[in-house]
PDB file of N, CA and C in Angstrom:
ATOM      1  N   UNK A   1      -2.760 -10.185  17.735  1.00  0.00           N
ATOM      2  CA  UNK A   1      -3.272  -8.831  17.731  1.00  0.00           C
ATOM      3  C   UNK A   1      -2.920  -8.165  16.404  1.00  0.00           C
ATOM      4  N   UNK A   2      -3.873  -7.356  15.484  1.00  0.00           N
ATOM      5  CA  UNK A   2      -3.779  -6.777  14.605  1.00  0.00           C
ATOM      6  C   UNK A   2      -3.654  -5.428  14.408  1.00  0.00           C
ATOM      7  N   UNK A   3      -2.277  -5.119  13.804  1.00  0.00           N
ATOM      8  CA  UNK A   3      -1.696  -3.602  14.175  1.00  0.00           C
ATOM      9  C   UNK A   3      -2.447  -3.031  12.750  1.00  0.00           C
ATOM     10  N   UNK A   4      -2.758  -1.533  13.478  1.00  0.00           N
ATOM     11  CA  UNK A   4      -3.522  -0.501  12.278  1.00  0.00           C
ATOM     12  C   UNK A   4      -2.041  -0.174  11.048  1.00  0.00           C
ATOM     13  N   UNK A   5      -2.661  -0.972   9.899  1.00  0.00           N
ATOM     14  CA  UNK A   5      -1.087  -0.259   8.794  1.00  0.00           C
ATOM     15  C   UNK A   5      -1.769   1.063   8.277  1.00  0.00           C
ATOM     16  N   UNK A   6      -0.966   2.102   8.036  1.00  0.00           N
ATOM     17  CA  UNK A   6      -1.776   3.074   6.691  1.00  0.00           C
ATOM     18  C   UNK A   6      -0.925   2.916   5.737  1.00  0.00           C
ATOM     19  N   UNK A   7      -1.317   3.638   4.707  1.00  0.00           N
ATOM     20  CA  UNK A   7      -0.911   3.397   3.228  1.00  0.00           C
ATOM     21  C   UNK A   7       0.224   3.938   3.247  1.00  0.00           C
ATOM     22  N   UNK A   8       0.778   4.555   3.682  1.00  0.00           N
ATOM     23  CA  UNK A   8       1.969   5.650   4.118  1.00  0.00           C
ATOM     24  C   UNK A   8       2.857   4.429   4.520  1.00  0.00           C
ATOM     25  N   UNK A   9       2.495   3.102   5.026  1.00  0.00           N
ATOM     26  CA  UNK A   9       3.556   2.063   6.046  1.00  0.00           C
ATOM     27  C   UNK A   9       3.542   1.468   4.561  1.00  0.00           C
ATOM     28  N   UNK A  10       2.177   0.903   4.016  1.00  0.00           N
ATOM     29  CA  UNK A  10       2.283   0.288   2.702  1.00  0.00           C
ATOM     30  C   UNK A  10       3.605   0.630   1.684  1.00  0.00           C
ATOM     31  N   UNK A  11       3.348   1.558   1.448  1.00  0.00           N
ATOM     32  CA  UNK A  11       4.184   2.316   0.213  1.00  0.00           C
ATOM     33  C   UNK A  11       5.456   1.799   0.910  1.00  0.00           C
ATOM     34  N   UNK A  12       6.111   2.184   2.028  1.00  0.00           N
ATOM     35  CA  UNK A  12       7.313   2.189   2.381  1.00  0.00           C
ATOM     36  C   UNK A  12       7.773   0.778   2.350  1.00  0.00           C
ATOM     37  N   UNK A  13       7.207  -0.026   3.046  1.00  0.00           N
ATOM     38  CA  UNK A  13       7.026  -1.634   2.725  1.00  0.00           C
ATOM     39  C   UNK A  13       7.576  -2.068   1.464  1.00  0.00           C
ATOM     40  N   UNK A  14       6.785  -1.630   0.474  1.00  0.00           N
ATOM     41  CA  UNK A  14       6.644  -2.076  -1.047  1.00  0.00           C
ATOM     42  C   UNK A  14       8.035  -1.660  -1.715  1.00  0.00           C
ATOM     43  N   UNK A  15       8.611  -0.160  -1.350  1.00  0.00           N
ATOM     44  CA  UNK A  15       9.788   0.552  -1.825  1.00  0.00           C
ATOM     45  C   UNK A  15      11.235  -0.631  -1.034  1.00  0.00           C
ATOM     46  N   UNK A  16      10.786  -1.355  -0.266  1.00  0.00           N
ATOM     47  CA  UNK A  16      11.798  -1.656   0.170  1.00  0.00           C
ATOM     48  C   UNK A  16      11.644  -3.278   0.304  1.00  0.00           C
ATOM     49  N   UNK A  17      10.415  -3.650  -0.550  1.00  0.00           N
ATOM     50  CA  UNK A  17      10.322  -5.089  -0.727  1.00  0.00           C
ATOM     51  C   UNK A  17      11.196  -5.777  -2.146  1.00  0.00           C
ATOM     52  N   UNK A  18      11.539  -6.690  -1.955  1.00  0.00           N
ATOM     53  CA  UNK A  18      12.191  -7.279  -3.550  1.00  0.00           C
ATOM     54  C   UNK A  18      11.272  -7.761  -3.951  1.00  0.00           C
ATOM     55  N   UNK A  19      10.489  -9.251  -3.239  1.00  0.00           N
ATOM     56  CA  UNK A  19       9.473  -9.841  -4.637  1.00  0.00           C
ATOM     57  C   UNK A  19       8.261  -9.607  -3.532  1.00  0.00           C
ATOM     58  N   UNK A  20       6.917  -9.534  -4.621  1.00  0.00           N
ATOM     59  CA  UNK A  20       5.965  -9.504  -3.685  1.00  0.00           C
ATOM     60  C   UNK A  20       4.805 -10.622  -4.510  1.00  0.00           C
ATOM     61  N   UNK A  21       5.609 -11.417  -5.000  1.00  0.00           N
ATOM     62  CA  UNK A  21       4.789 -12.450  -5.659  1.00  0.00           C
ATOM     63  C   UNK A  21       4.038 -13.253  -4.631  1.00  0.00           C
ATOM     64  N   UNK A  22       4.112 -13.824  -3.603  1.00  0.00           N
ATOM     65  CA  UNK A  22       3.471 -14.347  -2.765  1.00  0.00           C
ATOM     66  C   UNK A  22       2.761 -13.380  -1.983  1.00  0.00           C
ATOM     67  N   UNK A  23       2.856 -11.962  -1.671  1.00  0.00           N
ATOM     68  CA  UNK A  23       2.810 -11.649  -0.410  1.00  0.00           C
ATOM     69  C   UNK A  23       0.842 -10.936  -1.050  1.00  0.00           C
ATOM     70  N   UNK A  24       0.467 -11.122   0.186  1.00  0.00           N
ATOM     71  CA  UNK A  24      -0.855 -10.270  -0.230  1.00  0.00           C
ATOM     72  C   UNK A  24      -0.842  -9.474   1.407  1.00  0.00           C
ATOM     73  N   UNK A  25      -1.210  -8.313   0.478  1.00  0.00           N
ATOM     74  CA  UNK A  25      -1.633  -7.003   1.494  1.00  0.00           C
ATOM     75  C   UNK A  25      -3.207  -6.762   1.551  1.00  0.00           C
ATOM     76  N   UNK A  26      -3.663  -6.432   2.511  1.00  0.00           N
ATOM     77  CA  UNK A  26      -5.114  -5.906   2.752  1.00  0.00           C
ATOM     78  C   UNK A  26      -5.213  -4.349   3.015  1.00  0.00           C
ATOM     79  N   UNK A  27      -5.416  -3.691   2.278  1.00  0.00           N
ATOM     80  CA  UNK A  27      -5.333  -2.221   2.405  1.00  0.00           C
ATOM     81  C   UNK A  27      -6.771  -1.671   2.477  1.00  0.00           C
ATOM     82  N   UNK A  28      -7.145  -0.826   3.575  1.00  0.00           N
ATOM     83  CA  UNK A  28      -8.401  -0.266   3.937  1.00  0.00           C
ATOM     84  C   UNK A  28      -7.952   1.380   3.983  1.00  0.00           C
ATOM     85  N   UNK A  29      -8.797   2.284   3.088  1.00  0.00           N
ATOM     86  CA  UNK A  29      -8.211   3.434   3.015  1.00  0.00           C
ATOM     87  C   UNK A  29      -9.743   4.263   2.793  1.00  0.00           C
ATOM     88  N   UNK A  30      -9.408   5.509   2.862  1.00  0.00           N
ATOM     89  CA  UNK A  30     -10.257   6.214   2.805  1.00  0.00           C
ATOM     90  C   UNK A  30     -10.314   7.469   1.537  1.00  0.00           C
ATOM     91  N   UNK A  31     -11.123   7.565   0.633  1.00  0.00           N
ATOM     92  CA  UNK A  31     -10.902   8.626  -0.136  1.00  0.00           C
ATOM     93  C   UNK A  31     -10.869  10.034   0.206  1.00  0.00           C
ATOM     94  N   UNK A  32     -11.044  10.583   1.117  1.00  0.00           N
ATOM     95  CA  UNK A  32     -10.211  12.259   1.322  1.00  0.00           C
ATOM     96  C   UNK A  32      -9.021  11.878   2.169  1.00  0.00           C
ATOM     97  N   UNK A  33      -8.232  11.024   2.283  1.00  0.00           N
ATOM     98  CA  UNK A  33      -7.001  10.898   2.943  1.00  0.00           C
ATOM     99  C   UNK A  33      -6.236  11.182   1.783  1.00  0.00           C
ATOM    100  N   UNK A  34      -5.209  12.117   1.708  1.00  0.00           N
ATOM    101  CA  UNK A  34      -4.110  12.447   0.682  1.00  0.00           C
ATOM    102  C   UNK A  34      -3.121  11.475   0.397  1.00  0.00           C
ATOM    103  N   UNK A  35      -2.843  10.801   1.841  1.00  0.00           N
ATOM    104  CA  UNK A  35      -1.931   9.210   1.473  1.00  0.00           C
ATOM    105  C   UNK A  35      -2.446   8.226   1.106  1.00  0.00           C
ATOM    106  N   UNK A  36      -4.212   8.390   1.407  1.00  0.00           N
ATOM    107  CA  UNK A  36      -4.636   6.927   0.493  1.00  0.00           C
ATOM    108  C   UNK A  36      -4.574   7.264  -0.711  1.00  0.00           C
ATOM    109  N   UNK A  37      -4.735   8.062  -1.399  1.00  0.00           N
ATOM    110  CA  UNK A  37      -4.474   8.792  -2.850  1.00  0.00           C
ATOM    111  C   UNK A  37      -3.113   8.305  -3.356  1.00  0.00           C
ATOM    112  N   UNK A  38      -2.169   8.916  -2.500  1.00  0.00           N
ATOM    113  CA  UNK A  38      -0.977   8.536  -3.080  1.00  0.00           C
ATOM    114  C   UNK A  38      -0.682   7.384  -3.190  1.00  0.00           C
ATOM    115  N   UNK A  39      -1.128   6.528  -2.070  1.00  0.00           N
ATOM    116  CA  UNK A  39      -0.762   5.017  -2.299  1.00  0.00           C
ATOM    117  C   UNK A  39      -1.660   4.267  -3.694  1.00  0.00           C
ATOM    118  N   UNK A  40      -2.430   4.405  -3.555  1.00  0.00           N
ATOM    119  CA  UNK A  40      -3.528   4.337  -4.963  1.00  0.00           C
ATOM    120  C   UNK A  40      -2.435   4.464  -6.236  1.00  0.00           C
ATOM    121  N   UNK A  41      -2.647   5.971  -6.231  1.00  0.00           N
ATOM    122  CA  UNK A  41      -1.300   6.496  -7.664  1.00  0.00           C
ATOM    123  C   UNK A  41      -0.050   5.090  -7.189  1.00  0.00           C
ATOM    124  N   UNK A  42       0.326   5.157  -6.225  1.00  0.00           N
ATOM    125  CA  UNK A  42       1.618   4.486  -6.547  1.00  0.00           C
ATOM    126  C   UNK A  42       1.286   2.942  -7.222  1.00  0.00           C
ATOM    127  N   UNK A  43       0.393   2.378  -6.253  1.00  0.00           N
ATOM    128  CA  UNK A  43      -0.496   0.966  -7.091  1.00  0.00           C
ATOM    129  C   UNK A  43      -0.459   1.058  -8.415  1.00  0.00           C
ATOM    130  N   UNK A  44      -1.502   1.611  -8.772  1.00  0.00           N
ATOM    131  CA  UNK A  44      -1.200   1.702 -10.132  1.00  0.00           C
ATOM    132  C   UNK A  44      -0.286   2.194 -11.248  1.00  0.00           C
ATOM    133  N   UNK A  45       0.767   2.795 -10.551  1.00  0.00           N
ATOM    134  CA  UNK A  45       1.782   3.012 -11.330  1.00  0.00           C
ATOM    135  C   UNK A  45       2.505   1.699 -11.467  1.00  0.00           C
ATOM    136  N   UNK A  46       2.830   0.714 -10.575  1.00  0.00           N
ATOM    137  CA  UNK A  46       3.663  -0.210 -10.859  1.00  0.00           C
ATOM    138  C   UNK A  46       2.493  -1.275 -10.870  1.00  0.00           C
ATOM    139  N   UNK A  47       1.760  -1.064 -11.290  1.00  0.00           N
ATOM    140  CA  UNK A  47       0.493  -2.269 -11.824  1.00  0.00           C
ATOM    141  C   UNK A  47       0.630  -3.491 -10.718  1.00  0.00           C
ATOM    142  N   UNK A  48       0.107  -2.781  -8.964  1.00  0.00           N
ATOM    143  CA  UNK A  48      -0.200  -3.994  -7.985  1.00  0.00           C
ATOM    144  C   UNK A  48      -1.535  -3.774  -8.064  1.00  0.00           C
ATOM    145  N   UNK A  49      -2.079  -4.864  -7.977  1.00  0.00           N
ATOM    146  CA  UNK A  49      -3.561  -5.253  -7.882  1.00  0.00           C
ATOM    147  C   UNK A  49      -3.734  -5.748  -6.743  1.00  0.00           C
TER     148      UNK A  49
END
């Protein structure tokens, strides 16, 4: 069964991950959500693709 993440679980995840060289995330977000925004900004601040 596949639990709903939001970007808000993402971010927190990531702040508290060490390596994320293997790991791949699937992120589905919406542009007027203020946390998909932020998670976005945070992506690209630490250059995850």
């Amino acid at each position: 069964m596949k639990r709903k993440v939001f970007a808000t679980d993402v971010v927190n995840y990531l702040k508290n991950k060490r390596s994320l060289m293997s790991d791949q995330i699937t992120i589905y977000s919406a542009v007027w959500r203020p946390d998909c925004k932020r998670a976005k900004r945070f992506f690209a601040d630490h250059r995850i693709q």
